[in-house]
Every structure is written in structure tokens, then in C-alpha cells.
N, C-alpha and C. Protein backbone atom coordinates (compact mmCIF):
# COMPACT_ATOMS: atom_id res chain seq x y z
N UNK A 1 145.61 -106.62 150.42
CA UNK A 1 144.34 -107.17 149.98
C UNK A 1 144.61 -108.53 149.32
N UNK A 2 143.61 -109.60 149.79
CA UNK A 2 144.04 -110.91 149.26
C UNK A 2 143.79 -111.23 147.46
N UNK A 3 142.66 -110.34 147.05
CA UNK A 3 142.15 -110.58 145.47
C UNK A 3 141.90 -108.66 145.14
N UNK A 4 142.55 -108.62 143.83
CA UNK A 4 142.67 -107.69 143.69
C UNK A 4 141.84 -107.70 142.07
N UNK A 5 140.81 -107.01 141.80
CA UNK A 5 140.49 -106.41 140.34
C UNK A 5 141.71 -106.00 138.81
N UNK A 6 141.19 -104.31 140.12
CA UNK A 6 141.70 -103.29 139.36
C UNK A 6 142.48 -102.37 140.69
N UNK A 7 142.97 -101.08 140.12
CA UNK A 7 143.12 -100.33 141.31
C UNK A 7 141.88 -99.62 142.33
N UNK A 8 141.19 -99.77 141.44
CA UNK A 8 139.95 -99.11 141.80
C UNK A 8 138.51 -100.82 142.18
N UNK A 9 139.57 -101.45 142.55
CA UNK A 9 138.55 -102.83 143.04
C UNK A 9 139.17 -103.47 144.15
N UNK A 10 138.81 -103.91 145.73
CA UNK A 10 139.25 -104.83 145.92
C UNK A 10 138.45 -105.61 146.72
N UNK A 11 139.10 -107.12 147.26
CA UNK A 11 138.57 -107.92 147.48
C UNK A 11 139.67 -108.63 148.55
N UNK A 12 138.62 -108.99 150.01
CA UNK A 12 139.28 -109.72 150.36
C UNK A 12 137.98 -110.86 151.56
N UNK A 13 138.74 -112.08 151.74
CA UNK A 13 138.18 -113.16 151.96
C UNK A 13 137.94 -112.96 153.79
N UNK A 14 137.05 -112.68 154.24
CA UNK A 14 136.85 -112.03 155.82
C UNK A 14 136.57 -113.55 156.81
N UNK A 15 135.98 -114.88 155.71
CA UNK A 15 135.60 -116.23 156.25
C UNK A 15 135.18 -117.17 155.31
N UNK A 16 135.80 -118.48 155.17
CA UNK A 16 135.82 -118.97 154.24
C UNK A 16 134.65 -119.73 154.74
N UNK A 17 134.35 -120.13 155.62
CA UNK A 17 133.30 -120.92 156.28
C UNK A 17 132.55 -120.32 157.26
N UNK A 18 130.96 -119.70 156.97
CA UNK A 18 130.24 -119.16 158.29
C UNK A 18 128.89 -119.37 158.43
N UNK A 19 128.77 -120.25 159.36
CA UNK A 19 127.13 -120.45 159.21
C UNK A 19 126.50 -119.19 160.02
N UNK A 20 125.49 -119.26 159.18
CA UNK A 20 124.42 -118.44 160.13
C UNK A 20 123.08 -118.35 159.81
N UNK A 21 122.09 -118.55 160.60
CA UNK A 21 120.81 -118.80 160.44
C UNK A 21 120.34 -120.00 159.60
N UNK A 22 121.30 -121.03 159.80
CA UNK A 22 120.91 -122.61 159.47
C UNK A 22 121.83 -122.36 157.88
N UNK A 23 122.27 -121.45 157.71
CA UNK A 23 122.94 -122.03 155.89
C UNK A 23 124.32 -121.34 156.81
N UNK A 24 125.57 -121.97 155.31
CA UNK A 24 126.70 -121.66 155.37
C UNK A 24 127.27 -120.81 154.35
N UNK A 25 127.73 -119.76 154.47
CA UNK A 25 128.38 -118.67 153.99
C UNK A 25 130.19 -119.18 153.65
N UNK A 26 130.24 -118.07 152.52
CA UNK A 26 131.74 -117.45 152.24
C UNK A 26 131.59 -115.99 152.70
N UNK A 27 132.55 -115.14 153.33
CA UNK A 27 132.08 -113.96 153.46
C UNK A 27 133.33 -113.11 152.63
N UNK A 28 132.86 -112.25 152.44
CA UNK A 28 134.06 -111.61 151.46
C UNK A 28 133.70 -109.69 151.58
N UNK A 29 135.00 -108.85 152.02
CA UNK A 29 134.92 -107.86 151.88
C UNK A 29 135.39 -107.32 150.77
N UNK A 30 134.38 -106.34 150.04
CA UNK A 30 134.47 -105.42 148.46
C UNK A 30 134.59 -104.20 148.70
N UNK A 31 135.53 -103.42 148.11
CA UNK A 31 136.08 -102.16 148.49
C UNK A 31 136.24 -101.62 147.39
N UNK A 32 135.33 -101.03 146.68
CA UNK A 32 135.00 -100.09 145.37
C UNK A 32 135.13 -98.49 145.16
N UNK A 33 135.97 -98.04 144.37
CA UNK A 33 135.99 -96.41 143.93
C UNK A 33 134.35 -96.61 143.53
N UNK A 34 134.04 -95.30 143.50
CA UNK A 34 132.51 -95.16 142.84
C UNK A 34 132.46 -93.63 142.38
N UNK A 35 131.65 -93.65 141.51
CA UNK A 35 131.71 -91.99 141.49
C UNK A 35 130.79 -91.11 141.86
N UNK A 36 131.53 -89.91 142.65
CA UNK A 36 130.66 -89.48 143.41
C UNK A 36 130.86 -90.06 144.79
N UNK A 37 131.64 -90.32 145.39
CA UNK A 37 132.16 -90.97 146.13
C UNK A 37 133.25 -90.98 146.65
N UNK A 38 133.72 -90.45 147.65
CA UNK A 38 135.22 -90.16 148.37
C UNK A 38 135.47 -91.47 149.12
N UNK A 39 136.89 -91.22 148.71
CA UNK A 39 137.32 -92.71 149.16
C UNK A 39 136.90 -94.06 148.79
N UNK A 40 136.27 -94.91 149.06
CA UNK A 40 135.96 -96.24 148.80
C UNK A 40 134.19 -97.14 149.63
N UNK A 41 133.85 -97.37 148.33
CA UNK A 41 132.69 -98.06 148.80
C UNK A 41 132.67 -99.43 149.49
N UNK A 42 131.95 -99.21 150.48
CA UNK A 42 132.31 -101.07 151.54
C UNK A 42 130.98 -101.73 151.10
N UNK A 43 131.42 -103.06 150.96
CA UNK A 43 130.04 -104.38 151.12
C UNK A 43 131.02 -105.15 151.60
N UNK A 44 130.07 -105.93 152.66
CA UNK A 44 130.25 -107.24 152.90
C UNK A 44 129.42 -107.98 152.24
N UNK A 45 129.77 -108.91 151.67
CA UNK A 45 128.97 -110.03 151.06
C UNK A 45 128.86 -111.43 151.66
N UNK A 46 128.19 -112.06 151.65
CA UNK A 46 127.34 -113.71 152.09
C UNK A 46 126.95 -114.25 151.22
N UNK A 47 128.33 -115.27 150.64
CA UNK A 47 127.68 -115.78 149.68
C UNK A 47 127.38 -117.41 149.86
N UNK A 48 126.76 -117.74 150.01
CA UNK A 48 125.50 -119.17 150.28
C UNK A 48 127.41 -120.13 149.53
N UNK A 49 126.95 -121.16 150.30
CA UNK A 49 128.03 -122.19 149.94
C UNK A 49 127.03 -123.65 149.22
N UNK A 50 125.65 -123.49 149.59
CA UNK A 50 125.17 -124.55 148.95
C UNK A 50 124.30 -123.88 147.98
N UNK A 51 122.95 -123.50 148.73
CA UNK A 51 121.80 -122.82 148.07
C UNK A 51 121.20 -121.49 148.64
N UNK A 52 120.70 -120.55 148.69
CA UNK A 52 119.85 -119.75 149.20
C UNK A 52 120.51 -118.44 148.23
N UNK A 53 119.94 -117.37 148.90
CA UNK A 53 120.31 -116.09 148.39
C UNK A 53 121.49 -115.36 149.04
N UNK A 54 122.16 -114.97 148.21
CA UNK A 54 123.57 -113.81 148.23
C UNK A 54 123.04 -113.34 149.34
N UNK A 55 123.72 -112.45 150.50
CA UNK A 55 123.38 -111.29 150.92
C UNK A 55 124.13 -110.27 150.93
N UNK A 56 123.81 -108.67 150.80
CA UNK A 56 124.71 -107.84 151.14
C UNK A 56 124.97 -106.91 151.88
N UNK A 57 125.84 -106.40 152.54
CA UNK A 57 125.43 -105.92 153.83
C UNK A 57 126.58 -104.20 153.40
N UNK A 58 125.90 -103.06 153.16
CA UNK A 58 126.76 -102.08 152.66
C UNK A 58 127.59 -101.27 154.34
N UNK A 59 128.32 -100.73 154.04
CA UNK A 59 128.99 -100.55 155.96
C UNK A 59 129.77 -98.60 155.02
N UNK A 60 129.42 -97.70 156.16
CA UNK A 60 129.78 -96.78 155.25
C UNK A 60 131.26 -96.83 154.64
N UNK A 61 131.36 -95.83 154.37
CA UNK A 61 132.54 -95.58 153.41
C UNK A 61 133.87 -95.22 154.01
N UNK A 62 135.07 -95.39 153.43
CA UNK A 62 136.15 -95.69 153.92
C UNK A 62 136.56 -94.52 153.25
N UNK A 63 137.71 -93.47 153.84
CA UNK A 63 138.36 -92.69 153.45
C UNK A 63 139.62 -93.05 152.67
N UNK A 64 140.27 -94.29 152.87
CA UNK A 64 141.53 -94.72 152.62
C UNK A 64 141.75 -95.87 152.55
N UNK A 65 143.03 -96.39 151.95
CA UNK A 65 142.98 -97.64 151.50
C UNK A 65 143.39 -98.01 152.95
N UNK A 66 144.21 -97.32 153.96
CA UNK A 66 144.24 -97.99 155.33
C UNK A 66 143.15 -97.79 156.11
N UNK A 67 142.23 -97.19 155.78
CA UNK A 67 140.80 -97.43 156.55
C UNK A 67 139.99 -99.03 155.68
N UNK A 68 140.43 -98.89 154.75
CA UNK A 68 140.28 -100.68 153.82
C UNK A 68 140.62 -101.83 154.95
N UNK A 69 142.01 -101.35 154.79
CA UNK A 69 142.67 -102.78 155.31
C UNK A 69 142.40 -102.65 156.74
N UNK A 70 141.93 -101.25 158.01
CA UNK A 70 141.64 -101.22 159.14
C UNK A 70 139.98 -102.01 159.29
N UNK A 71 139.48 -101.90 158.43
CA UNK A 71 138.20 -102.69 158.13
C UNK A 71 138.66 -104.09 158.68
N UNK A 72 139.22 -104.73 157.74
CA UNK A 72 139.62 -106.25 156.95
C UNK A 72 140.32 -106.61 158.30
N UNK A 73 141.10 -106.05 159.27
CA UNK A 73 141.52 -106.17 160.33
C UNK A 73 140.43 -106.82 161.28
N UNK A 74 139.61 -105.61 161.27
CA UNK A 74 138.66 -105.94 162.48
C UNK A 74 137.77 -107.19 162.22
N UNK A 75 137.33 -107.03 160.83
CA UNK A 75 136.46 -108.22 160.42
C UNK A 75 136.75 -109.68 160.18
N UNK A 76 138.22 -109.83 159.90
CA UNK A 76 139.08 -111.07 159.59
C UNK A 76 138.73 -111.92 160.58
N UNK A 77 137.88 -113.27 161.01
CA UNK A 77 138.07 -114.43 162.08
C UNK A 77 137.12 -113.78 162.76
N UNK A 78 136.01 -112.27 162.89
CA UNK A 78 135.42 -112.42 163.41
C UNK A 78 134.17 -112.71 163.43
N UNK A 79 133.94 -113.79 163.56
CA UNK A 79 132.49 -114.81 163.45
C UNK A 79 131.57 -114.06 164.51
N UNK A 80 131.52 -113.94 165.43
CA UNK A 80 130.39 -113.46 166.08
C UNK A 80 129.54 -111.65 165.69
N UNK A 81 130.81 -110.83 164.71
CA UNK A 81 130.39 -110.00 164.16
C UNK A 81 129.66 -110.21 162.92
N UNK A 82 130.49 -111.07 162.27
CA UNK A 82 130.24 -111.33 160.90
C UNK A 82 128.72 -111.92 160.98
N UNK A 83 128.28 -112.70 162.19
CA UNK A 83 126.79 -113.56 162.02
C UNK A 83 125.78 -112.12 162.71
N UNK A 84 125.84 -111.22 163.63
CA UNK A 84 125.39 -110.01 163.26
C UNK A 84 124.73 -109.58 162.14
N UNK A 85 126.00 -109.27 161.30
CA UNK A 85 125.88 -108.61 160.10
C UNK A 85 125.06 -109.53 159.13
N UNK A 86 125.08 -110.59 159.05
CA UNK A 86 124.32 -111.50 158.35
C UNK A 86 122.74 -111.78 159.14
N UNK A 87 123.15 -111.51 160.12
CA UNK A 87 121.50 -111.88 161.12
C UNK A 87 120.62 -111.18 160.94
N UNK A 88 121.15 -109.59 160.92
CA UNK A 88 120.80 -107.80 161.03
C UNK A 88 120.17 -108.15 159.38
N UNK A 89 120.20 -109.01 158.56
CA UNK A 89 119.92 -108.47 156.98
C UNK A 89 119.39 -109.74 156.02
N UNK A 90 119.24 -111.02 157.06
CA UNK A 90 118.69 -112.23 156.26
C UNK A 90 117.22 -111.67 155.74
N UNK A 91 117.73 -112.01 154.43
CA UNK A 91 116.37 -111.92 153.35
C UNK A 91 116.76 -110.43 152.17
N UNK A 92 117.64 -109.83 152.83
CA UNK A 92 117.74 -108.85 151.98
C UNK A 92 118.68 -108.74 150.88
N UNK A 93 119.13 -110.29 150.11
CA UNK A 93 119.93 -110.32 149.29
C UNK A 93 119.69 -109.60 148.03
């Protein structure tokens, strides 16, 4: 994981640059213990590089920290998923 919290936090950078729907994004995957909660909570996040609203996009839950990083795999460089996921949820920051 590229940014790390706690043990029970992580963070990693899925696109440093992504436009979609006329604004430009940071995208960043969050991988949270929660309680009440097996394994680890997923968001992708969109976070606006100039102005507009955050978005967040929740993806179910991960059993393991290698279902984490099997995530971060698939999602890493991929822009045509990643604008999906941001397309599927503009306005719902």
C-alpha cells in the first residue's frame, strides 16, 4: 500500500490525474477495518483537483489484505474503469 494510516487504514493512489465529465480528479483507494465488518471496507474516492464536489464510490468488501492489494491491481492505470465509476455516481459526493 502506497500511504498507510494505521493498521487498520489504508490508502493508495489508483490516478493521479483523471478527467471525467469535464473536471479532473485524484483518485485514491481507502481500505478501512470497520466494526461490524469482516475484513475491510472499500471506497474509491474522486477528489476534484480544482473545484467541484468529492465523490465516493463504496465497492463491496474485501476479505483480505490480498483481496486489498487484488483490488489496487485491477484499478491501478485503469482510466476507462475508473471514469465508469465516477460517471455511474456524478453528483453523489
Amino acid at each position: 500500500m502506497a500511504l498507510s494510516r494505521s493498521s487498520s487504514w489504508k490508502e493508495h493512489r489508483l490516478a493521479n490525474r483523471l478527467e471525467c465529465g469535464g473536471a479532473e480528479y485524484s483518485v485514491d483507494l481507502v481500505a478501512r477495518k470497520a466494526t461490524g465488518v469482516e475484513g475491510w471496507k472499500i471506497t474509491v474516492v474522486f477528489l476534484p483537483r480544482d473545484s467541484g464536489d468529492e465523490i465516493k464510490v463504496e465497492l463491496p468488501n474485501a476479505a483480505s489484505t490480498a483481496e486489498v492489494r487484488r483490488l489496487v491491481t485491477e484499478l491501478e492505470g485503469n482510466d476507462r474503469r475508473l471514469r465508469e465509476m465516477c460517471g455511474g455516481t456524478a453528483g453523489n459526493g
